[in-house]
Protein backbone atom coordinates (compact mmCIF):
# COMPACT_ATOMS: atom_id res chain seq x y z
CA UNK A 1 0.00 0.00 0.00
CA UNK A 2 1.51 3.67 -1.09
CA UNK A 3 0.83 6.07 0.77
CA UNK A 4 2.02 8.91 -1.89
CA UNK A 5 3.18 12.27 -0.97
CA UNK A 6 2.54 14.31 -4.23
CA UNK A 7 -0.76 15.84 -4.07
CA UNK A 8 -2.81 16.96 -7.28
CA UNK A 9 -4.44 20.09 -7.67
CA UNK A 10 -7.83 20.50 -7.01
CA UNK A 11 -8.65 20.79 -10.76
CA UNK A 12 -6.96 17.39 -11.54
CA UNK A 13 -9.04 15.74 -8.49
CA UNK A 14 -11.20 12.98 -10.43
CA UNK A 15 -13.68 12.26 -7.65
CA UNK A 16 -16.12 10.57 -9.23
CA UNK A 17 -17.10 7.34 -6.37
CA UNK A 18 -15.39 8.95 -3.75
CA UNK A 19 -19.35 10.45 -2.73
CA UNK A 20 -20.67 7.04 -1.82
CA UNK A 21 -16.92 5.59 -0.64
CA UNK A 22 -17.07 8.35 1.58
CA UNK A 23 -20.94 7.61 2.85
CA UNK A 24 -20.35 4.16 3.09
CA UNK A 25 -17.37 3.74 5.17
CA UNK A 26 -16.79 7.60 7.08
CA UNK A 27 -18.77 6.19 10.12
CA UNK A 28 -17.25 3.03 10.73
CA UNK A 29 -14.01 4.66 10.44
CA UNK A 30 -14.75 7.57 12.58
CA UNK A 31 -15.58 4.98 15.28
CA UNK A 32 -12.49 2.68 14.80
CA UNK A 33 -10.58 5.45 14.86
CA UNK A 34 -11.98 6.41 18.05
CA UNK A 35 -11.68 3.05 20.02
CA UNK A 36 -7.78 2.86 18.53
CA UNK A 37 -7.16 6.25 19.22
CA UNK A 38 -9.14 6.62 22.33
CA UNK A 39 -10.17 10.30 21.80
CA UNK A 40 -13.65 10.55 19.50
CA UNK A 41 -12.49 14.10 18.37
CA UNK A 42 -8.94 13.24 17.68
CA UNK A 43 -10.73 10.80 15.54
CA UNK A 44 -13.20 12.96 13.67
CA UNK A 45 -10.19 14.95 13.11
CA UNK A 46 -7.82 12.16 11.66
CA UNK A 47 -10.89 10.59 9.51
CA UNK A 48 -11.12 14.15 7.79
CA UNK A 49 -7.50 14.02 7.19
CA UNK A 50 -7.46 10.45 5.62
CA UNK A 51 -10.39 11.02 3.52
CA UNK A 52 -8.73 14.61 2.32
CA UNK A 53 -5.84 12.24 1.43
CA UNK A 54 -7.88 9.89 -0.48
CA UNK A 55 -9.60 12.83 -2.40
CA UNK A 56 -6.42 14.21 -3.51
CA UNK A 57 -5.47 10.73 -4.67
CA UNK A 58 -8.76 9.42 -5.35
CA UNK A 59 -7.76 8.18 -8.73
CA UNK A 60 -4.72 5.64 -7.24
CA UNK A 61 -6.65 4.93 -3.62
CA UNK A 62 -9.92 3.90 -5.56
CA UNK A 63 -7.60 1.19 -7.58
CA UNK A 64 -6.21 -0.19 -3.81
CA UNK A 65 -8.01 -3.57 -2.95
CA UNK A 66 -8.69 -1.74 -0.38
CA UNK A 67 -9.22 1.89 0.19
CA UNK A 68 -11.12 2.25 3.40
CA UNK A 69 -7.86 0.51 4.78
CA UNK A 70 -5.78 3.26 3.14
CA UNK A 71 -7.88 6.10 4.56
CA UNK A 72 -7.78 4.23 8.28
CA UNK A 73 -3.84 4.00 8.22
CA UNK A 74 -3.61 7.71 6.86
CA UNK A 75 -5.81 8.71 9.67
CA UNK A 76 -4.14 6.64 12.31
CA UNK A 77 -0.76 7.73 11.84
CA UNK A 78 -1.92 11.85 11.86
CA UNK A 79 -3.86 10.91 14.62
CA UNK A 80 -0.84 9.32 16.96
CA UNK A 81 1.42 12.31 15.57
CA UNK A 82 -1.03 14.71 16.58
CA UNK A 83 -1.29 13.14 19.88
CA UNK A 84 2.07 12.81 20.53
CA UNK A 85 2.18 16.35 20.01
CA UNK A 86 -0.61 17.01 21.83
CA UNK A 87 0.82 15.13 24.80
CA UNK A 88 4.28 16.57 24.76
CA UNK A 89 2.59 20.02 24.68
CA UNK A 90 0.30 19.14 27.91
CA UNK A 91 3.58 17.53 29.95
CA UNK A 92 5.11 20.49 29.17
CA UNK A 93 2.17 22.75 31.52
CA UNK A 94 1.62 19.98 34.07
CA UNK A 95 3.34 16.86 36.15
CA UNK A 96 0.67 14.74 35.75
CA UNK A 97 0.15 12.25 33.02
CA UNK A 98 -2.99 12.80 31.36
CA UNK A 99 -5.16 9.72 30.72
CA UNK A 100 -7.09 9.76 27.86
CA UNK A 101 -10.59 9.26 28.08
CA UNK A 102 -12.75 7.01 25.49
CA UNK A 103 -14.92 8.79 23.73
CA UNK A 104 -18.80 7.96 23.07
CA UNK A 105 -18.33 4.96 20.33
CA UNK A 106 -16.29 3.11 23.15
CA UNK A 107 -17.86 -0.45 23.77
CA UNK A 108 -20.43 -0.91 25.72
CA UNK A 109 -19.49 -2.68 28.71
CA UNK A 110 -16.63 -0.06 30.49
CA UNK A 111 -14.59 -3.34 31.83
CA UNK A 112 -14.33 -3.75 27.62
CA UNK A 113 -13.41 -0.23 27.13
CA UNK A 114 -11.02 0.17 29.75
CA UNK A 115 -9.17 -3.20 29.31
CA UNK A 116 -8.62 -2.43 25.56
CA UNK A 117 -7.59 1.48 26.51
CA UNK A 118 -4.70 -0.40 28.08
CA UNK A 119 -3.15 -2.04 25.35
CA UNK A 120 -0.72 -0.15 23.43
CA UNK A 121 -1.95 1.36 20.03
CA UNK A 122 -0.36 -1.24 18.23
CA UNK A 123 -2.16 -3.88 20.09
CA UNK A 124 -5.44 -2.15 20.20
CA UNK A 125 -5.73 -0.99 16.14
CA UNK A 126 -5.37 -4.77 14.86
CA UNK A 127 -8.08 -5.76 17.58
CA UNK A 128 -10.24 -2.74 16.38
CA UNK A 129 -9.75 -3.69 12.98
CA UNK A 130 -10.52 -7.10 13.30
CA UNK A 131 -13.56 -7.40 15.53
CA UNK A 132 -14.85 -3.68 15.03
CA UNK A 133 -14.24 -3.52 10.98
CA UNK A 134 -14.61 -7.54 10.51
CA UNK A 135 -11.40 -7.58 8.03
CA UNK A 136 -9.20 -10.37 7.60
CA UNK A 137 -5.91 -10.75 8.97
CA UNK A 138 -4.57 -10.06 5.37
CA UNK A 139 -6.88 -6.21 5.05
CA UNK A 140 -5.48 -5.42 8.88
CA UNK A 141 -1.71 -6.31 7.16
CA UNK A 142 -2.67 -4.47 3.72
CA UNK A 143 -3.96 -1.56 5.35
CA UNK A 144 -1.34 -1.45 7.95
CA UNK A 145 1.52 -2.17 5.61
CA UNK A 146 2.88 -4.97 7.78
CA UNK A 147 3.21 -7.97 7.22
CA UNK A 148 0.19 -10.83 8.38
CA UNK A 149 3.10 -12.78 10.74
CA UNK A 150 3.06 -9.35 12.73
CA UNK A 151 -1.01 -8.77 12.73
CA UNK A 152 -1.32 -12.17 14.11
CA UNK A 153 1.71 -11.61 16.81
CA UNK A 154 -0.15 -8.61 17.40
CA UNK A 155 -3.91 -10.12 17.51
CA UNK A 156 -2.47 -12.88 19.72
CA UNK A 157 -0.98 -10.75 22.25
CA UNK A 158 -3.51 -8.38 22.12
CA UNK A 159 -6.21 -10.86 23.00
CA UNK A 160 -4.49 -12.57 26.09
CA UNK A 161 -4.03 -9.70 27.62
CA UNK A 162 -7.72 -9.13 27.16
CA UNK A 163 -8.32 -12.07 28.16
CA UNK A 164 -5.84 -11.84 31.17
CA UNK A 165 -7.29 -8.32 32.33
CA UNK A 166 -10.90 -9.29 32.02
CA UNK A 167 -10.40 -12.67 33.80
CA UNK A 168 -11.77 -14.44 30.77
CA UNK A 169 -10.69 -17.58 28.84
């Protein structure tokens, strides 16, 4: 998956599809975004960016087997930079370590919500991606441009300690 730099100008922008790619998938990845991120508008935020991206591009992204995967990644990684920027700006005002809360989309039972907002972000996005957007192990990999050995590493960890901070099997 390319994840181009060049950007077109908005007079070559060829966004014919992009209306209904963009209905069909901006929720689900608004809401991913939110349980990997942990922070609904750092989400909404990131979302716009990725599907900005994919406008621009729209031409190449709507040829990717699959673009919704493009648009997540794009988001994700603004939306850890601008958190990381975020949170270096807040250390530098206070000596406390902010926690972020989860926003509205968070899962419904808070034992759920608060064992997965302690995984790291690497952990949490291929368990979001897999149980929250149903893709395969080989999408997660695709959209994540790593490779499937690492989404299942990932997957595996990521559900034991689930499993080991909610006491489950």
């Amino acid at each position: 998956m390319n994840t181009d730099r060049e950007v077109a100008s908005p007079l070559d922008i060829d966004a014919s599809g992009f209306d209904g790619f963009f209905h069909e998938h901006h929720g689900s990845i608004v809401r991913a975004l939110a349980l990997a991120l942990g922070d609904e508008h750092l989400a909404r935020d990131a979302a716009a960016e990725g599907f900005a991206q994919a406008l621009q591009r729209w031409r190449r992204v709507a040829g990717y087997d699959n673009p919704a995967g493009w648009v997540y990644r794009v988001g994700l990684n603004w939306g850890r930079s601008r958190w990381r920027k975020t949170h270096r700006e807040i250390s530098e005002h206070a000596s406390d370590s902010v926690e972020r809360p989860f926003a509205a989309s968070e899962p419904r039972d808070p034992r759920i919500a608060s064992a997965l907002h302690r995984l790291s972000v690497d952990h949490r996005v291929v368990v979001v991606a897999r149980f929250y957007l149903d893709w395969s192990e080989q999408e997660i990999a695709a959209a994540l441009d790593i490779r499937p050995g690492t989404v299942k590493s990932r997957l595996s960890r990521a559900l034991r300690h689930l499993a080991d901070d909610l006491g489950a099997d």
